[in-house]
C-alpha atoms as a PDB file:
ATOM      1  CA  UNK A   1       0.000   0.000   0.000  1.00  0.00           C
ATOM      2  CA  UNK A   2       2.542   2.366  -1.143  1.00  0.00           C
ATOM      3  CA  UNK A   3       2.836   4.502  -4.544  1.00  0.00           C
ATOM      4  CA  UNK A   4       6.005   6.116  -6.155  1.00  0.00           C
ATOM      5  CA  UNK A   5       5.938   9.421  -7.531  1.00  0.00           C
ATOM      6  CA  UNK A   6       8.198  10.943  -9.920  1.00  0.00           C
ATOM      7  CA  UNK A   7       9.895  13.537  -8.317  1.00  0.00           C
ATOM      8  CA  UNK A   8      10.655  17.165  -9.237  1.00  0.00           C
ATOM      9  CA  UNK A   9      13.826  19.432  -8.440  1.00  0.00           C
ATOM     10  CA  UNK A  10      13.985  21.844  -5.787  1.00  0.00           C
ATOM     11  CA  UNK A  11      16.161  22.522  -2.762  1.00  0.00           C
ATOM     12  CA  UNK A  12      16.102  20.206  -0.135  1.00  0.00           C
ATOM     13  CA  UNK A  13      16.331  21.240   3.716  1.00  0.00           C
ATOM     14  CA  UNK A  14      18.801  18.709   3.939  1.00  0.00           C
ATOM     15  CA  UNK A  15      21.433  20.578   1.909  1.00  0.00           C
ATOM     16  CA  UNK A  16      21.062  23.382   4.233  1.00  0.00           C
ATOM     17  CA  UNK A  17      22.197  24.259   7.963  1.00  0.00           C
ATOM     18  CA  UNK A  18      19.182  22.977  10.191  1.00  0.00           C
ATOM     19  CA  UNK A  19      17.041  25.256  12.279  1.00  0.00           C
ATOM     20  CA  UNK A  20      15.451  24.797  15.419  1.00  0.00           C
ATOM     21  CA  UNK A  21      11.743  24.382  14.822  1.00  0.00           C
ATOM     22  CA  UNK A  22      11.333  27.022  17.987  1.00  0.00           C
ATOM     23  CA  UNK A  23      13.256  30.606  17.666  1.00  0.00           C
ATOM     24  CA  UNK A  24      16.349  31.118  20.155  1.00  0.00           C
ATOM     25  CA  UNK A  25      18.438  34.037  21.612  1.00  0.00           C
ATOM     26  CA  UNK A  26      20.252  34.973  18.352  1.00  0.00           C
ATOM     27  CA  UNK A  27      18.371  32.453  16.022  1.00  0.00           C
ATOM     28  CA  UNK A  28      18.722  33.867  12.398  1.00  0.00           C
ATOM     29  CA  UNK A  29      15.675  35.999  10.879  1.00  0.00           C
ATOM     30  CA  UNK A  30      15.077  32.712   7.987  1.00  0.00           C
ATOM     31  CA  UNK A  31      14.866  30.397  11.731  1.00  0.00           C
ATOM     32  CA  UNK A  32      12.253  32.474  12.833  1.00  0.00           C
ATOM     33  CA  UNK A  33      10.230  32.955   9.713  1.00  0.00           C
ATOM     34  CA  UNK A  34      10.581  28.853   9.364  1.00  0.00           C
ATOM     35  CA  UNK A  35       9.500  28.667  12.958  1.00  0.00           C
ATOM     36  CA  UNK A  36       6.777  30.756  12.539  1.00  0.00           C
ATOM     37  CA  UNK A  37       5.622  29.071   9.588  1.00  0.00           C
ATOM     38  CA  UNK A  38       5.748  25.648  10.791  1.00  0.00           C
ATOM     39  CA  UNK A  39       3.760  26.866  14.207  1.00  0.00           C
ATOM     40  CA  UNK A  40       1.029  28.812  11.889  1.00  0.00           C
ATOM     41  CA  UNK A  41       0.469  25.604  10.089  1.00  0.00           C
ATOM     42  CA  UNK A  42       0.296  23.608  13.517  1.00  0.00           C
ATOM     43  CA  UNK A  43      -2.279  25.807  14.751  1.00  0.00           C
ATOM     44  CA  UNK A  44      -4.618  25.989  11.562  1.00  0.00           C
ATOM     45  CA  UNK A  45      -4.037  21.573  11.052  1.00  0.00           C
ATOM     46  CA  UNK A  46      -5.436  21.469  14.948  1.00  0.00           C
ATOM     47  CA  UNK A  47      -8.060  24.354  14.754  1.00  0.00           C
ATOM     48  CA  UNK A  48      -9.714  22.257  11.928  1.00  0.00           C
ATOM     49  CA  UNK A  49      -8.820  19.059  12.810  1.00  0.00           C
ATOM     50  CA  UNK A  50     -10.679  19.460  16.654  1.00  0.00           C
ATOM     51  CA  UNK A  51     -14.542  19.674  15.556  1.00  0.00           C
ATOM     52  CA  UNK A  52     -13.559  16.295  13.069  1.00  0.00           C
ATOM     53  CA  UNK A  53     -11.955  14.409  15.664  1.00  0.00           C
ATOM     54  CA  UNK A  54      -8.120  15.145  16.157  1.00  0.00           C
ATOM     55  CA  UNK A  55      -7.659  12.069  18.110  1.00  0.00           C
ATOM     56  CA  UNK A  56      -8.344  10.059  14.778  1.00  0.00           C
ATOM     57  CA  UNK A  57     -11.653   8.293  16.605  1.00  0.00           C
ATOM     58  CA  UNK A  58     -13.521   7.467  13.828  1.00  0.00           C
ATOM     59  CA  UNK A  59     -17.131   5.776  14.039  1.00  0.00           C
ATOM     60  CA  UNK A  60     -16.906   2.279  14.182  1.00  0.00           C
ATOM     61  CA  UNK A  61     -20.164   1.492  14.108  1.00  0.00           C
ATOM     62  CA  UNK A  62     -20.332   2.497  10.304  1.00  0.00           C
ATOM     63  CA  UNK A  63     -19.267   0.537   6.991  1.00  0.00           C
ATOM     64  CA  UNK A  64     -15.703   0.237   6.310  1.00  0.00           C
ATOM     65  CA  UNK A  65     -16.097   2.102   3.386  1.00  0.00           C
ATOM     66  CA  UNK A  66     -17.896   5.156   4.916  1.00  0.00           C
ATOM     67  CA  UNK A  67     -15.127   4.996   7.484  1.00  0.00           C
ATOM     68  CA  UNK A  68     -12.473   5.147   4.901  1.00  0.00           C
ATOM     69  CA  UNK A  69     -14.347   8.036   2.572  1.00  0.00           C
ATOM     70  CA  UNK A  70     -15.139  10.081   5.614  1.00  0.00           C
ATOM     71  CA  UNK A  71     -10.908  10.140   6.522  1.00  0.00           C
ATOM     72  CA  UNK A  72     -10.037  10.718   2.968  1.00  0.00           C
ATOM     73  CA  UNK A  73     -11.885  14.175   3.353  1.00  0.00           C
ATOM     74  CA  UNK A  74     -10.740  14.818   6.386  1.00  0.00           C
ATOM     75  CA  UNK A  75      -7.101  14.348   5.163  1.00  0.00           C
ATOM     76  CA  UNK A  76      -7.975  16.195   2.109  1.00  0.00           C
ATOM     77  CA  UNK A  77      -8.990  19.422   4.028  1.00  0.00           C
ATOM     78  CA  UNK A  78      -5.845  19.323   5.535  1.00  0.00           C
ATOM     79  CA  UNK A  79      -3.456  19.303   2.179  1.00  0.00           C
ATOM     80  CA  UNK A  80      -5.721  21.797   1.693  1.00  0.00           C
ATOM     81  CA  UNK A  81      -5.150  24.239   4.472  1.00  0.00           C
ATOM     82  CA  UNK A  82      -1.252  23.715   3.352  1.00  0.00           C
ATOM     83  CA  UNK A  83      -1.647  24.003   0.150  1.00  0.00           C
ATOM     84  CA  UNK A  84       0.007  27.222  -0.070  1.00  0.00           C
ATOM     85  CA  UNK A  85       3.280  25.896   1.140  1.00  0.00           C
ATOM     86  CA  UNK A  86       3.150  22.490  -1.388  1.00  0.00           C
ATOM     87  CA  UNK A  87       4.368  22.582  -4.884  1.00  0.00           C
ATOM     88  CA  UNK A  88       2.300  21.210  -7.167  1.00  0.00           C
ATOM     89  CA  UNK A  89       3.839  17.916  -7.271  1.00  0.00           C
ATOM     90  CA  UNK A  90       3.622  16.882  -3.753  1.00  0.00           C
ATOM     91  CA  UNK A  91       0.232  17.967  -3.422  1.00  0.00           C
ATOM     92  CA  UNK A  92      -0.872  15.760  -6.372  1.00  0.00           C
ATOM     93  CA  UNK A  93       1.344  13.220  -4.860  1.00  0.00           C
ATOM     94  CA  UNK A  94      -0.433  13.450  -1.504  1.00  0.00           C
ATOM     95  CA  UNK A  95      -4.345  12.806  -2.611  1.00  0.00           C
ATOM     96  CA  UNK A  96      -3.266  10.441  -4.967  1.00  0.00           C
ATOM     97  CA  UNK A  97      -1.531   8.370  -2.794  1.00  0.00           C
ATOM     98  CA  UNK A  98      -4.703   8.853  -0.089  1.00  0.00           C
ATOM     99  CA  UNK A  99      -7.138   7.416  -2.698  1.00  0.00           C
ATOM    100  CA  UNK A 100      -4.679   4.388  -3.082  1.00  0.00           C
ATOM    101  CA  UNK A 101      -3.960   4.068   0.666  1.00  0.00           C
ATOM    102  CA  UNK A 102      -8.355   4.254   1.519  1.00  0.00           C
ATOM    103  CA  UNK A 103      -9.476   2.542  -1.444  1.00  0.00           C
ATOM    104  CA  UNK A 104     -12.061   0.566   0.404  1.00  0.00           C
ATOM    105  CA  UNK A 105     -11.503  -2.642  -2.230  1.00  0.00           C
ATOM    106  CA  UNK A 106      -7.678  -2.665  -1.232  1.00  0.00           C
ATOM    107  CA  UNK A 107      -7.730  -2.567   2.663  1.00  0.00           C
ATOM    108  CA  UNK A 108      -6.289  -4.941   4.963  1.00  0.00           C
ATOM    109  CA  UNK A 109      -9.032  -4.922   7.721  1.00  0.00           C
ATOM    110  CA  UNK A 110      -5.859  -5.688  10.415  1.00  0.00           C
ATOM    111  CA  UNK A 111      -4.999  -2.012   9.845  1.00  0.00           C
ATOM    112  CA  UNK A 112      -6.533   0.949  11.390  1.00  0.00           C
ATOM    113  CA  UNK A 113      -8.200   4.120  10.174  1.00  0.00           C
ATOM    114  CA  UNK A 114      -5.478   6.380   9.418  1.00  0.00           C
ATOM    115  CA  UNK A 115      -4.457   8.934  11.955  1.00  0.00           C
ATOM    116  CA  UNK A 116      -5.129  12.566  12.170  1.00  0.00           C
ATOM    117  CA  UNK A 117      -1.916  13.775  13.930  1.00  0.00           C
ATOM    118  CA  UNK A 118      -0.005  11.367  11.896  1.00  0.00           C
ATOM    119  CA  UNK A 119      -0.594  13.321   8.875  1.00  0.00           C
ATOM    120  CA  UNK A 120      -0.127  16.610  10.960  1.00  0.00           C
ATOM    121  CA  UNK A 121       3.190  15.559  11.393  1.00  0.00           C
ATOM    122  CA  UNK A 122       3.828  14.348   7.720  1.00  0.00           C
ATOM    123  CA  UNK A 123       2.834  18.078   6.206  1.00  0.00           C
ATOM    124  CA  UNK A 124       4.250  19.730   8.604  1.00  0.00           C
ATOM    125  CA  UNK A 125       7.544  17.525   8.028  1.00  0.00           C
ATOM    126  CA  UNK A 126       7.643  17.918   4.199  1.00  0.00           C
ATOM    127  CA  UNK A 127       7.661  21.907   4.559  1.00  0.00           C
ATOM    128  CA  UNK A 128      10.357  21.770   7.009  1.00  0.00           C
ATOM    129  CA  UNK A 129      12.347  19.283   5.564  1.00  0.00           C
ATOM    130  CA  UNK A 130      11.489  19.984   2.160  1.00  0.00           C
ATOM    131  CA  UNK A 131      12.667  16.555   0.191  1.00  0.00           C
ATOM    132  CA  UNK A 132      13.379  17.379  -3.669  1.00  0.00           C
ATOM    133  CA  UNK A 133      12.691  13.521  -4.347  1.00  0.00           C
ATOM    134  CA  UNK A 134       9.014  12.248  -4.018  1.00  0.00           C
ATOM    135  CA  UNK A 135       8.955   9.272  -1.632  1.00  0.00           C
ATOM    136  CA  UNK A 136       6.809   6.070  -1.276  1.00  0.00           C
ATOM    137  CA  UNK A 137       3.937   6.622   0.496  1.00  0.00           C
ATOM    138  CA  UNK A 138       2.217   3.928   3.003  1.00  0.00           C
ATOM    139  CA  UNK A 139       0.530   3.392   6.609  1.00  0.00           C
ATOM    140  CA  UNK A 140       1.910   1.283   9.333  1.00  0.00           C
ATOM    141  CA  UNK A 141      -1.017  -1.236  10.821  1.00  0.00           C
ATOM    142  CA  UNK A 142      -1.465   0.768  13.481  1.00  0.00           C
ATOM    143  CA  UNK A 143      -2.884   3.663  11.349  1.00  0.00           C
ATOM    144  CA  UNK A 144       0.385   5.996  11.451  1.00  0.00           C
ATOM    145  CA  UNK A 145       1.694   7.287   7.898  1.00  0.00           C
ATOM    146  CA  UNK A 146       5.370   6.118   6.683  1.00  0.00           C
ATOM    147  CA  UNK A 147       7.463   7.492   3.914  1.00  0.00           C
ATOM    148  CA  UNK A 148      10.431   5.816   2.244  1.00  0.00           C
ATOM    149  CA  UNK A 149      13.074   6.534  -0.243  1.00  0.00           C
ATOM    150  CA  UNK A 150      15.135   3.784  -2.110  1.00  0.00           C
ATOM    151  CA  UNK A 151      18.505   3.531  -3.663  1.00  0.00           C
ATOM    152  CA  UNK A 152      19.670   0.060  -4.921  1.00  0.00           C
ATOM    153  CA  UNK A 153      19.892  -1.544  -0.904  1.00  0.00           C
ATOM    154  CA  UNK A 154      20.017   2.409   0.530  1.00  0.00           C
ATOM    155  CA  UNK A 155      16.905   3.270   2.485  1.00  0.00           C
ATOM    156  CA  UNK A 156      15.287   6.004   4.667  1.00  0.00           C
ATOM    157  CA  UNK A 157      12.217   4.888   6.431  1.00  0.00           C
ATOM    158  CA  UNK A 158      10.604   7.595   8.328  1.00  0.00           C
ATOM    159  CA  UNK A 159       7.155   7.182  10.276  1.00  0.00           C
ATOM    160  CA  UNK A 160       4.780  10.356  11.641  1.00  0.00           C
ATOM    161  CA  UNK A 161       3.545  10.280  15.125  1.00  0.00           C
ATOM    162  CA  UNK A 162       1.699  12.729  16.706  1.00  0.00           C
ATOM    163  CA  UNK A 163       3.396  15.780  18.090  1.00  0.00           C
ATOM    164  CA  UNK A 164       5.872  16.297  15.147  1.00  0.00           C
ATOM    165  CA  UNK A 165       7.622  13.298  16.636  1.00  0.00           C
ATOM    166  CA  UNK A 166       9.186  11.001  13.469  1.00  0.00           C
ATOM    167  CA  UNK A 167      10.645   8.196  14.334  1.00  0.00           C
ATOM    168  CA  UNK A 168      13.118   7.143  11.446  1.00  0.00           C
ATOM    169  CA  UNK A 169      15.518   4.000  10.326  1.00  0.00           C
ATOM    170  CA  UNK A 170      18.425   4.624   7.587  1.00  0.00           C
ATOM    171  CA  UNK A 171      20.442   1.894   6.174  1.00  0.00           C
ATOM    172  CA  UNK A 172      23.203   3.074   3.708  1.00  0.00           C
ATOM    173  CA  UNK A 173      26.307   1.877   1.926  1.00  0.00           C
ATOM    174  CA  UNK A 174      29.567   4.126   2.039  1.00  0.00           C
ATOM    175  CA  UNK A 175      32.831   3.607   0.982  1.00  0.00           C
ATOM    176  CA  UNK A 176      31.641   0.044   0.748  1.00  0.00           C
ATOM    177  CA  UNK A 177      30.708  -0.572   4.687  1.00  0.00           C
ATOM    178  CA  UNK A 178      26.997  -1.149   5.227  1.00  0.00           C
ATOM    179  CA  UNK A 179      26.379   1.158   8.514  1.00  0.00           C
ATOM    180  CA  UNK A 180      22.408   1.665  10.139  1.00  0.00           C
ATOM    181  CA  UNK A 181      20.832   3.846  12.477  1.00  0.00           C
ATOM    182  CA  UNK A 182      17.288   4.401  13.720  1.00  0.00           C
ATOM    183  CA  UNK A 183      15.403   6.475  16.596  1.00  0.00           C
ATOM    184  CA  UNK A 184      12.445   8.825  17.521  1.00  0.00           C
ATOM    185  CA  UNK A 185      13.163  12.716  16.730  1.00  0.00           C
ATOM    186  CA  UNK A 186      11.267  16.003  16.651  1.00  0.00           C
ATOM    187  CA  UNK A 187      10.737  17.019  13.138  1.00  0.00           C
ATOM    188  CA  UNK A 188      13.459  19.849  13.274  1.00  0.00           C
ATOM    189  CA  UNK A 189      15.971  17.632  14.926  1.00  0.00           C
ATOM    190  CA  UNK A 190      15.951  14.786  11.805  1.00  0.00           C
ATOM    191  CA  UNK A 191      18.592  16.679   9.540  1.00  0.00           C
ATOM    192  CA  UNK A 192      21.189  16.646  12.403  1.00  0.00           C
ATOM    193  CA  UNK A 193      20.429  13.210  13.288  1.00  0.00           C
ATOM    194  CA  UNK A 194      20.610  11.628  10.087  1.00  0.00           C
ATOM    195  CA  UNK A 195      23.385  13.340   8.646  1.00  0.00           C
ATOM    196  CA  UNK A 196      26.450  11.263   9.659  1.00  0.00           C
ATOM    197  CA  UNK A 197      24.675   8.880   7.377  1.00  0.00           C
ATOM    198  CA  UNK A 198      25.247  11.162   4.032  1.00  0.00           C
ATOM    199  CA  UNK A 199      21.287  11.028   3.782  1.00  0.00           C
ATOM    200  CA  UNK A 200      21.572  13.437   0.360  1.00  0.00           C
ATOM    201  CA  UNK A 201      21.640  10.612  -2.497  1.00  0.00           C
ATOM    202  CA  UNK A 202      18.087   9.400  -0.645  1.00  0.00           C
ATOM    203  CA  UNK A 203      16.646  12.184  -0.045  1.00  0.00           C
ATOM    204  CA  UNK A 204      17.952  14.752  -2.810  1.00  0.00           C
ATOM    205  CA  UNK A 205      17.524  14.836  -6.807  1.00  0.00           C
ATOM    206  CA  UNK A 206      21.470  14.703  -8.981  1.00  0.00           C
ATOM    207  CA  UNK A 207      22.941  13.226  -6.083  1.00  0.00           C
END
């Protein structure tokens, strides 16, 4: 339950110095318009995500398939209060890999309804982070959304909990040695945390 997107060139937040996602005495004027951003998008997911159900409850008491239309909207108004800060590409990428992931025919009924703050923390996450190649899309069984790139045996798996936590598992090759990592991190700590693992051929186009 995945899809692959061709992906488009732009600059990646990865090829850049990292920024807390919360200004600090002498944080740059760029860290606090990034902070700023990333809080104004918080706010507006969780303002309109509260009267739907923010803690993902969904009614079980319906048909799978109502279940699984009503969350597809719900996630929809979301890309949509973002939309201003997605380039065409990922936004395309986004509902079309939602209509894949909820397509009533193709679900695993071990899995749960996807979650809310899950896909908070994936928007939020794409504008900070800002990936210039389109990942795999896909849901754990737990509900939680998961991204992955691939590179021949390279991969970066990251997974969106609530409360712009990510918790993420790398496996690259370099200078021949096969090294590995994983963890839990905030959304703004991921580029440090990942980088002694020269992330940029997963993560970034002509690399």
């Amino acid at each position: 339950m995945s899809v692959q997107v061709v992906p488009s060139r732009s600059r990646s937040m990865l090829t850049r110095r990292p920024v807390a996602s919360e200004s600090s005495p002498g944080a740059s004027e760029a860290s606090v318009k990034i902070a700023g951003k990333l809080r104004g998008i918080k706010d507006s997911l969780l303002m309109t995500s509260a009267p739907l159900g923010v803690s993902s409850d969904v009614n079980r008491s319906a048909p799978l398939a109502e279940q699984l239309r009503n969350r597809n909207s719900e996630l929809k108004r979301m890309i949509a209060i973002v939309a201003m800060h997605l380039d065409d590409a990922w936004r395309n990428m986004l509902l079309s890999s939602l209509d894949r992931l909820l397509d009533s025919d193709d679900w695993d009924d071990g899995f749960d309804v996807p979650d809310l703050q899950s896909f908070s923390t994936l928007l939020r996450a794409i504008v900070y982070l800002h990936p210039t190649k389109r990942p795999g899309v896909g849901l754990s069984q737990r509900g939680t959304f998961l991204s992955a790139w691939r590179q021949e045996s390279d991969r970066l798996v990251l997974e969106y909990l609530p409360e712009d936590e990510i918790r993420w598992v790398i496996n690259r090759t370099i200078d021949g040695e096969k090294e590995s990592g994983a963890g839990t991190s905030q959304i703004h700590r991921i580029p440090e945390v990942i980088a002694p693992y020269h992330p940029e051929p997963l993560f970034n186009d002509g690399i």
